[in-house]
PDB file of N, CA and C in Angstrom:
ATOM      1  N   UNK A   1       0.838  -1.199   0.000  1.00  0.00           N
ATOM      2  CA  UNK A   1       0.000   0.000   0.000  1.00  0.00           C
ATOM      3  C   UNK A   1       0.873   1.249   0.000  1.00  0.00           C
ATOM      4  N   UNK A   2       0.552   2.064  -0.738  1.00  0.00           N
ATOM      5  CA  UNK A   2       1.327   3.005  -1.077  1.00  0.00           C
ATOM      6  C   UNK A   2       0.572   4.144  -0.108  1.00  0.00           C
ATOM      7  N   UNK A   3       1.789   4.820   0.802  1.00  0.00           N
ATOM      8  CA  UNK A   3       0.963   6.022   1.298  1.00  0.00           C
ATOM      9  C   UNK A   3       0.657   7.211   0.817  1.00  0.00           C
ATOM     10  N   UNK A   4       0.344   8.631   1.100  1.00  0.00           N
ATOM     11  CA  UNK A   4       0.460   9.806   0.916  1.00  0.00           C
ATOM     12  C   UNK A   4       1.636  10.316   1.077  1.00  0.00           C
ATOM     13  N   UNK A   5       2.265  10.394   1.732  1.00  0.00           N
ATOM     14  CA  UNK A   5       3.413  10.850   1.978  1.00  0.00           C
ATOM     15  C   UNK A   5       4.850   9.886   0.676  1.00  0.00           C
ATOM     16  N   UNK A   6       4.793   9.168   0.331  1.00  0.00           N
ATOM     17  CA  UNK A   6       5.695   8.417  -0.651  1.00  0.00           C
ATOM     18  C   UNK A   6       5.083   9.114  -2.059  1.00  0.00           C
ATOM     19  N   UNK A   7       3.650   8.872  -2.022  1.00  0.00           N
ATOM     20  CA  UNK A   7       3.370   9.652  -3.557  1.00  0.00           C
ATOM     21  C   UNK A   7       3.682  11.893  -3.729  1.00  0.00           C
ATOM     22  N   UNK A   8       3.977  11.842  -2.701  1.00  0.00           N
ATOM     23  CA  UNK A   8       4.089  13.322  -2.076  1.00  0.00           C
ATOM     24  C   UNK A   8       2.675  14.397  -2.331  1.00  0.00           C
ATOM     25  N   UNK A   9       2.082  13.316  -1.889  1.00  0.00           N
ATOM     26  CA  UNK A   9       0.713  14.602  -1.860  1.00  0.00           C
ATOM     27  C   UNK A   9       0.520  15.148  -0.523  1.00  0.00           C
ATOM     28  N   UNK A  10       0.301  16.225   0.119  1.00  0.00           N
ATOM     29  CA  UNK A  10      -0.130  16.406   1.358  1.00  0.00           C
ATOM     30  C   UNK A  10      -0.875  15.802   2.096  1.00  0.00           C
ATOM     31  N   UNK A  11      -0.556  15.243   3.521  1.00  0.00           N
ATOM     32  CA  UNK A  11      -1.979  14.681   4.319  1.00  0.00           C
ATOM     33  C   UNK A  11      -3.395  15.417   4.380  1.00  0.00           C
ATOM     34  N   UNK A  12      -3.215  16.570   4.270  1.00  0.00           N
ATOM     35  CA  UNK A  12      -4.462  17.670   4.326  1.00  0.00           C
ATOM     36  C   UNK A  12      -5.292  17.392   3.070  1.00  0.00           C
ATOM     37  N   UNK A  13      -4.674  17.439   2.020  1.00  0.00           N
ATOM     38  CA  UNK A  13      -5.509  16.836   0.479  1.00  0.00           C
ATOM     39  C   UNK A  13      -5.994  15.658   0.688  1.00  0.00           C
ATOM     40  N   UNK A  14      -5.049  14.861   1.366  1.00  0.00           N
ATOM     41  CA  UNK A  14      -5.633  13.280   1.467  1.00  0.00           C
ATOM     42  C   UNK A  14      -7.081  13.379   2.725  1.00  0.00           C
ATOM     43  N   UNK A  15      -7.013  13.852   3.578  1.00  0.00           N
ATOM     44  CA  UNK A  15      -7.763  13.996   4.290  1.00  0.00           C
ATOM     45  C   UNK A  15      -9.280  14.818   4.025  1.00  0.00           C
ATOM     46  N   UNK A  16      -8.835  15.985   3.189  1.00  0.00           N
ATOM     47  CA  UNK A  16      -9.608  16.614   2.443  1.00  0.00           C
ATOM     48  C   UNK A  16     -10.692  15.703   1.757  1.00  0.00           C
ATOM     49  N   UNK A  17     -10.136  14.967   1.094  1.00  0.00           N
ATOM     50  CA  UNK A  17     -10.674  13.491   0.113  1.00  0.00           C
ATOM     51  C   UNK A  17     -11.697  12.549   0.362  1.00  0.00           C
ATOM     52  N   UNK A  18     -10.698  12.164   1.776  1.00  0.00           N
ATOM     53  CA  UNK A  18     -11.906  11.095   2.477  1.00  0.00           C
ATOM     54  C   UNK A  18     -12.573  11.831   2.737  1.00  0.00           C
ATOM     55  N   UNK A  19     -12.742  13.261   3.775  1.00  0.00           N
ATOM     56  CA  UNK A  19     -13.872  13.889   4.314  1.00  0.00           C
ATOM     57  C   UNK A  19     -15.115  13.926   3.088  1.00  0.00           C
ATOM     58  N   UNK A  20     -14.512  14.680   1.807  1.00  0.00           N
ATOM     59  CA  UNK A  20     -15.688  14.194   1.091  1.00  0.00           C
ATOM     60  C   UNK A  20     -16.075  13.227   0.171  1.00  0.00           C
ATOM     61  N   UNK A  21     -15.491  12.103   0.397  1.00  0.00           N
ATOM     62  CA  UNK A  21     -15.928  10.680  -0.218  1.00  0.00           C
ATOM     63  C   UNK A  21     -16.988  10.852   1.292  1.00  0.00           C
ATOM     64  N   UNK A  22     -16.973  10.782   2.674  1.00  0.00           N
ATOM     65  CA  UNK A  22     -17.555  10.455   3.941  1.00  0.00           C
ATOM     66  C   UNK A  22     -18.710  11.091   3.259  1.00  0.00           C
ATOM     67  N   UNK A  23     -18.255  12.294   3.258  1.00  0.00           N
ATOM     68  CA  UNK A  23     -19.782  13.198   3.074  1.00  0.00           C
ATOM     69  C   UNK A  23     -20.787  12.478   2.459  1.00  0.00           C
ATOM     70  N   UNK A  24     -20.204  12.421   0.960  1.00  0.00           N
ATOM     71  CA  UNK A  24     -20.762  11.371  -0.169  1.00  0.00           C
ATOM     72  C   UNK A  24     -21.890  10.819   0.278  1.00  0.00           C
ATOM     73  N   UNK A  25     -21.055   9.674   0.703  1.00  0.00           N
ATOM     74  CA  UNK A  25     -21.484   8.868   1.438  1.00  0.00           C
ATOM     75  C   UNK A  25     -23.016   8.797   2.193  1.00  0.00           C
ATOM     76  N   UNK A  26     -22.821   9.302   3.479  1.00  0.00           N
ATOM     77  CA  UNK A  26     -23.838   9.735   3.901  1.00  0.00           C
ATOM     78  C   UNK A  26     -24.647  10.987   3.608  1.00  0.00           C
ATOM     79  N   UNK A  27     -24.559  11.413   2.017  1.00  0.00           N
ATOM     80  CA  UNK A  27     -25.625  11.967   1.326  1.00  0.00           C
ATOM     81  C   UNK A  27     -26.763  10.748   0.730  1.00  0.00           C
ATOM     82  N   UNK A  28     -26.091  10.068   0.168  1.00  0.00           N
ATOM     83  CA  UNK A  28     -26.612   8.830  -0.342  1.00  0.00           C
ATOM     84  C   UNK A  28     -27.570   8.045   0.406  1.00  0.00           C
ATOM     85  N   UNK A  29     -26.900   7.633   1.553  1.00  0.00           N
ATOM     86  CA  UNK A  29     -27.655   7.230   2.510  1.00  0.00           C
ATOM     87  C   UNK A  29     -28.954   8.126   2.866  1.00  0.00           C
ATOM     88  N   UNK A  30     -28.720   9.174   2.899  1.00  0.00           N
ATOM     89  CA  UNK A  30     -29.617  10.034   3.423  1.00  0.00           C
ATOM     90  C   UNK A  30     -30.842  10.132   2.017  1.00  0.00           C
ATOM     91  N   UNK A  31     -30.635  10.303   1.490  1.00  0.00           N
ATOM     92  CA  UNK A  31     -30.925  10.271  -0.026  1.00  0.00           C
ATOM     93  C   UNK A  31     -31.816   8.872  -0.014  1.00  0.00           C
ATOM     94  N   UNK A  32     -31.523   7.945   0.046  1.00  0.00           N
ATOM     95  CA  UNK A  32     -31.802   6.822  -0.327  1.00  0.00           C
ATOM     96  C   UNK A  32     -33.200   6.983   1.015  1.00  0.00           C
ATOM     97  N   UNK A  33     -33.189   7.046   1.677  1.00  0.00           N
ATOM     98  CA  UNK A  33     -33.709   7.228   3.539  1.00  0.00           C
ATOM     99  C   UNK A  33     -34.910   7.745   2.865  1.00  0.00           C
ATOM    100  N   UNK A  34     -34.832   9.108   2.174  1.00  0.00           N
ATOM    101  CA  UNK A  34     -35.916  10.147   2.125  1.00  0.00           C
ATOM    102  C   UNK A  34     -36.479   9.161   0.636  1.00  0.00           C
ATOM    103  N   UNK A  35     -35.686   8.896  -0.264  1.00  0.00           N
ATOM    104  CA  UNK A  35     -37.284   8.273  -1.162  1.00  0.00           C
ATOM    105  C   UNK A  35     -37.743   7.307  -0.428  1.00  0.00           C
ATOM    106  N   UNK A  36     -37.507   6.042   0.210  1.00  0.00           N
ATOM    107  CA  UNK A  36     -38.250   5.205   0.390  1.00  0.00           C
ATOM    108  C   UNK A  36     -38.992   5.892   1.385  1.00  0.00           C
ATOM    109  N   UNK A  37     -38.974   6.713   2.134  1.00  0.00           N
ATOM    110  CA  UNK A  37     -40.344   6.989   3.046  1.00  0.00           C
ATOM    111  C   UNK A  37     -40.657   8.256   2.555  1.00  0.00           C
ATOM    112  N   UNK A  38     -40.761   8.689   1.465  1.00  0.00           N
ATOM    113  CA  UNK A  38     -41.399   9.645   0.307  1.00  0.00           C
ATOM    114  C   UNK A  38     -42.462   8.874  -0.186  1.00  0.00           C
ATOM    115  N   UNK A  39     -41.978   7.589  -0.573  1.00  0.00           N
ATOM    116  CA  UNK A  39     -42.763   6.151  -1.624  1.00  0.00           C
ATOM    117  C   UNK A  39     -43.567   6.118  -0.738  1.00  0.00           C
ATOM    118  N   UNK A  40     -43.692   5.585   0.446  1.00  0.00           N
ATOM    119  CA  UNK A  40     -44.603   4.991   1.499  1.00  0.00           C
ATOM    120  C   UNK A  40     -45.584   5.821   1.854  1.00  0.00           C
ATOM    121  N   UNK A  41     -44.937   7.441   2.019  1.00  0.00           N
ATOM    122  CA  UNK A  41     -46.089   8.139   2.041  1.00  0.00           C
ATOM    123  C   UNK A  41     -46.840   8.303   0.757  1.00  0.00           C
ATOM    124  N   UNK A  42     -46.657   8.249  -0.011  1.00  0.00           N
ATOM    125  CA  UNK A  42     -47.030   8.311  -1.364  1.00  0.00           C
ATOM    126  C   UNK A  42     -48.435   6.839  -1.603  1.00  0.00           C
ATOM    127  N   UNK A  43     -47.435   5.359  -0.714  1.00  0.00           N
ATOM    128  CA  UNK A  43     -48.733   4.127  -1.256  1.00  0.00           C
ATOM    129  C   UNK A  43     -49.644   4.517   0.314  1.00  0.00           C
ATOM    130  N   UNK A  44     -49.652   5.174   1.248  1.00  0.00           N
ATOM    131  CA  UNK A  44     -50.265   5.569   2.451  1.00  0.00           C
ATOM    132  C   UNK A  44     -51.310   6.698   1.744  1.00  0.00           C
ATOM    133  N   UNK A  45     -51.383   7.374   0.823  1.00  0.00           N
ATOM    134  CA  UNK A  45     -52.111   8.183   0.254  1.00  0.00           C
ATOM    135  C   UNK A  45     -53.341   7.684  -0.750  1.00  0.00           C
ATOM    136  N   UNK A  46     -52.353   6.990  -1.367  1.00  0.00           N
ATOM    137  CA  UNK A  46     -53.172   5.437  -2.407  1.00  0.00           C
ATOM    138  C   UNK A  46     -54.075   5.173  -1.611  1.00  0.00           C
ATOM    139  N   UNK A  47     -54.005   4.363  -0.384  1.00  0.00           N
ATOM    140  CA  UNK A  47     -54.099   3.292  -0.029  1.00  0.00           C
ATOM    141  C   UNK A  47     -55.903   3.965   1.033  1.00  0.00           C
ATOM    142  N   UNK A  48     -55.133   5.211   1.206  1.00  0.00           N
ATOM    143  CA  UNK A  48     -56.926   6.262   1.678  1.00  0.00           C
ATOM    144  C   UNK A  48     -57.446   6.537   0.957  1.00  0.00           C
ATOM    145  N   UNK A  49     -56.969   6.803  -0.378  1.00  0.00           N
ATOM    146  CA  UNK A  49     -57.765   7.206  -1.429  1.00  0.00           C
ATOM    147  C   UNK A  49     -58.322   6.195  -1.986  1.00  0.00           C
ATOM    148  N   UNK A  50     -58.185   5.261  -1.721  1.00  0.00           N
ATOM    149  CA  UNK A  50     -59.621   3.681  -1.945  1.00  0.00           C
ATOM    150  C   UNK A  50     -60.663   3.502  -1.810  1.00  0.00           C
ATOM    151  N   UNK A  51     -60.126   4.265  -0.077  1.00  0.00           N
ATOM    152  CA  UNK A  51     -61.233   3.809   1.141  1.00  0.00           C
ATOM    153  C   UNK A  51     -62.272   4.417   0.472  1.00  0.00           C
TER     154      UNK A  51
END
């Protein structure tokens, strides 16, 4: 495994990086969170509008 410091990039860039791959990340998640209980409210609307 090759580090940061051998390829000579700064730790701060590297760190920079992950912070926003992390972010990413838990946008996605979050993202993913809000449609499926967007959907649900959505077949919960259906599902009165039957009645």
């Amino acid at each position: 495994m090759i580090t940061s410091h051998q390829k000579g990039a700064p730790p701060a860039a590297t760190a920079c990086l992950f912070f926003i791959l992390e972010v990413r990340a838990q946008f996605i998640t979050f993202a993913k969170k809000l449609v499926r209980s967007s959907d649900q409210l959505h077949l919960a609307r259906l599902d009165s509008g039957r009645k």
